[in-house]
Protein backbone atom coordinates (compact mmCIF):
# COMPACT_ATOMS: atom_id res chain seq x y z
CA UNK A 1 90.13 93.31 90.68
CA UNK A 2 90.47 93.10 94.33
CA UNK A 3 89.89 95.32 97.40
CA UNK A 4 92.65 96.46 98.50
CA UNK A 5 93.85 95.80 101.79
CA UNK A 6 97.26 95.51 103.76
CA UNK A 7 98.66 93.52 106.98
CA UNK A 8 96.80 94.96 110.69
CA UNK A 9 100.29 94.30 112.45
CA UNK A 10 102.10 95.96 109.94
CA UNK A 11 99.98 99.13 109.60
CA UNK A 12 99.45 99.21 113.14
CA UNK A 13 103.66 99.49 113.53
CA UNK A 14 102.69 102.64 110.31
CA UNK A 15 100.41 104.33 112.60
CA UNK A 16 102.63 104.76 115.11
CA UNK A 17 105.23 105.98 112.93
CA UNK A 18 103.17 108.33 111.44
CA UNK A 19 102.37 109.44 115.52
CA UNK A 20 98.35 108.81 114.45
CA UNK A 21 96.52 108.98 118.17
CA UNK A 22 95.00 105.90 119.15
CA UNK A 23 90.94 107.14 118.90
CA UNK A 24 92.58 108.13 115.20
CA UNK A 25 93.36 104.73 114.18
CA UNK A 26 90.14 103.00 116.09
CA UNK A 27 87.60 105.23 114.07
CA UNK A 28 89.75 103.98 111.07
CA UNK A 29 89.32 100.66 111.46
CA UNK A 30 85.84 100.74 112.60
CA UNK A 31 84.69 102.17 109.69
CA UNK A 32 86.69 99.77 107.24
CA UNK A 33 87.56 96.30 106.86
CA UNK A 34 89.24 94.52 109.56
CA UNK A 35 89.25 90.85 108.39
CA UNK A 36 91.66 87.72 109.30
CA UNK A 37 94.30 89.94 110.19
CA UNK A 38 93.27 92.56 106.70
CA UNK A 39 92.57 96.09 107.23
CA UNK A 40 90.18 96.66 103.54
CA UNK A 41 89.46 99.83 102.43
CA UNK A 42 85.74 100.17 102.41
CA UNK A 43 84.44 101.95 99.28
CA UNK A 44 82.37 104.79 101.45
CA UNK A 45 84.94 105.71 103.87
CA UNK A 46 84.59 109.33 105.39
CA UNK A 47 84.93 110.91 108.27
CA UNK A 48 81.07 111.42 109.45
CA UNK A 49 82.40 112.71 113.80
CA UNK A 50 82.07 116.33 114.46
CA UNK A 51 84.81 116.30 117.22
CA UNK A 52 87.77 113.99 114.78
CA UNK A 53 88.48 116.83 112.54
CA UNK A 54 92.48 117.12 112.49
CA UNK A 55 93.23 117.06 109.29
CA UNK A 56 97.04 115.92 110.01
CA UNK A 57 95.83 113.16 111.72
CA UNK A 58 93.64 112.21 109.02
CA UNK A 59 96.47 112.72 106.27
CA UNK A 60 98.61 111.05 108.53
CA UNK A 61 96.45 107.43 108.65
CA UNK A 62 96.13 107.63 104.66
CA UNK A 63 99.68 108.57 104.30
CA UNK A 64 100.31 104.99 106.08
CA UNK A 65 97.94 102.81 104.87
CA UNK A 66 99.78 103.68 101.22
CA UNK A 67 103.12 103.26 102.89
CA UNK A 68 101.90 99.63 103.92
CA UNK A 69 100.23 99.21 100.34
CA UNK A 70 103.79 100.17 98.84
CA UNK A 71 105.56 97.43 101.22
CA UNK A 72 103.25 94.53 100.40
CA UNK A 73 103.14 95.25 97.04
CA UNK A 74 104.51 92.13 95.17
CA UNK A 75 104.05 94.25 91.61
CA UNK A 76 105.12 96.67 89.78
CA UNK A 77 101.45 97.96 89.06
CA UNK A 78 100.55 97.89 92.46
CA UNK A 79 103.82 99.84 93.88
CA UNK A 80 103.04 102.63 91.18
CA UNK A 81 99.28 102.65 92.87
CA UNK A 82 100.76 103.26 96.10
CA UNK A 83 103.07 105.74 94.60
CA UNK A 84 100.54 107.46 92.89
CA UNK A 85 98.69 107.82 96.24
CA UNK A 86 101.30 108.79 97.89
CA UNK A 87 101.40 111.64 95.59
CA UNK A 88 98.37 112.86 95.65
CA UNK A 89 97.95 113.19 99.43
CA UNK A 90 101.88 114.66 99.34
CA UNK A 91 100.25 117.52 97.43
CA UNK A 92 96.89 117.29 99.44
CA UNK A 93 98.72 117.55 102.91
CA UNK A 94 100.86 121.09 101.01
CA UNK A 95 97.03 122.96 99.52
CA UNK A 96 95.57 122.00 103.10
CA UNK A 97 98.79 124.14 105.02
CA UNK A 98 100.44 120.95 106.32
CA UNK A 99 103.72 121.29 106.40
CA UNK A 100 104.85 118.20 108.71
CA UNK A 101 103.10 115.51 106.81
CA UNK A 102 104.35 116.95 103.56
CA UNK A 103 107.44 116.58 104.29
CA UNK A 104 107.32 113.42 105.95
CA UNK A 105 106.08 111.88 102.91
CA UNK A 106 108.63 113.50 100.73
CA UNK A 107 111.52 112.08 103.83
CA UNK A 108 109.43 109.12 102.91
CA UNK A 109 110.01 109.13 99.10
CA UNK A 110 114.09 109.86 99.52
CA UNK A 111 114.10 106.84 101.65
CA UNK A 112 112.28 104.21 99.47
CA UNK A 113 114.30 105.89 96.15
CA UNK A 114 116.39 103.29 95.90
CA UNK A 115 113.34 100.70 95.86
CA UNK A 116 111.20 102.67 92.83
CA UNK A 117 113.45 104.55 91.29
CA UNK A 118 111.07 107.80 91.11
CA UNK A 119 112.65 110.57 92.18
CA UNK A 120 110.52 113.08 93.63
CA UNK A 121 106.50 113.46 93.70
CA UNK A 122 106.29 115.26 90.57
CA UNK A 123 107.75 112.78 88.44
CA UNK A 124 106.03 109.82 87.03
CA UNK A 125 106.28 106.14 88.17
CA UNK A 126 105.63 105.31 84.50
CA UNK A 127 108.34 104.83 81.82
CA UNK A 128 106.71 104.91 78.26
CA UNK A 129 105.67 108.55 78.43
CA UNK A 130 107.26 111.46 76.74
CA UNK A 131 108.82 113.85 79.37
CA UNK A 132 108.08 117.76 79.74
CA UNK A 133 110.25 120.30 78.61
């Protein structure tokens, strides 16, 4: 197993998609990894600030760190990890009230279709599994 980690430059250009503030991002990498050009997930991540409390902002750095995971990802096990991610902070971001990073995701999601083949969200990344009726 390894810890998994994706390209600085290329989840710095995420961040800025995903319009994450700069003190955002720097308590993010502060608190993980940041290793011959690596951002690694550290195993104990959380937010411990009492001012850094936007949750959008928060969704918003996970929601590209997974979008950076999905476009390294050299596998087919590791894109459905991303996926999977993906998916659960698509449905995090709609029980939490917000709106803008669920549906960036799911804008997201239409745009990579053509790359995995999964639909929406709510359907699975894996094949060999009966479907619900």
């Amino acid at each position: 197993m390894t810890i998994i980690s994706v390209d600085k430059n290329t989840f710095a250009h995420e961040l800025s998609a995903w319009r994450v503030p700069m003190n955002y991002s720097a308590l993010f990498m502060a608190k993980n990894t940041d290793k011959t050009g690596r951002v690694a997930l550290h195993p104990f991540f959380f937010n411990d600030t009492e001012h850094m409390t936007n949750a959008r902002h928060w969704l918003a750095i996970n929601a590209a760190i997974w979008c950076t995971a999905y476009r390294e990802a050299e596998g087919k096990e590791r894109q459905t990890e991303a996926l999977a991610s993906l998916r659960a902070l698509f449905y995090t971001a709609g029980a939490l009230g917000q709106g803008e990073i669920k549906a960036l995701i799911q804008e997201w999601w239409r745009q990579t279709y053509p790359l995995h083949k999964v639909p929406a969200p709510n359907h699975s990344a894996v094949t060999n599994t009966p479907t619900f009726h």
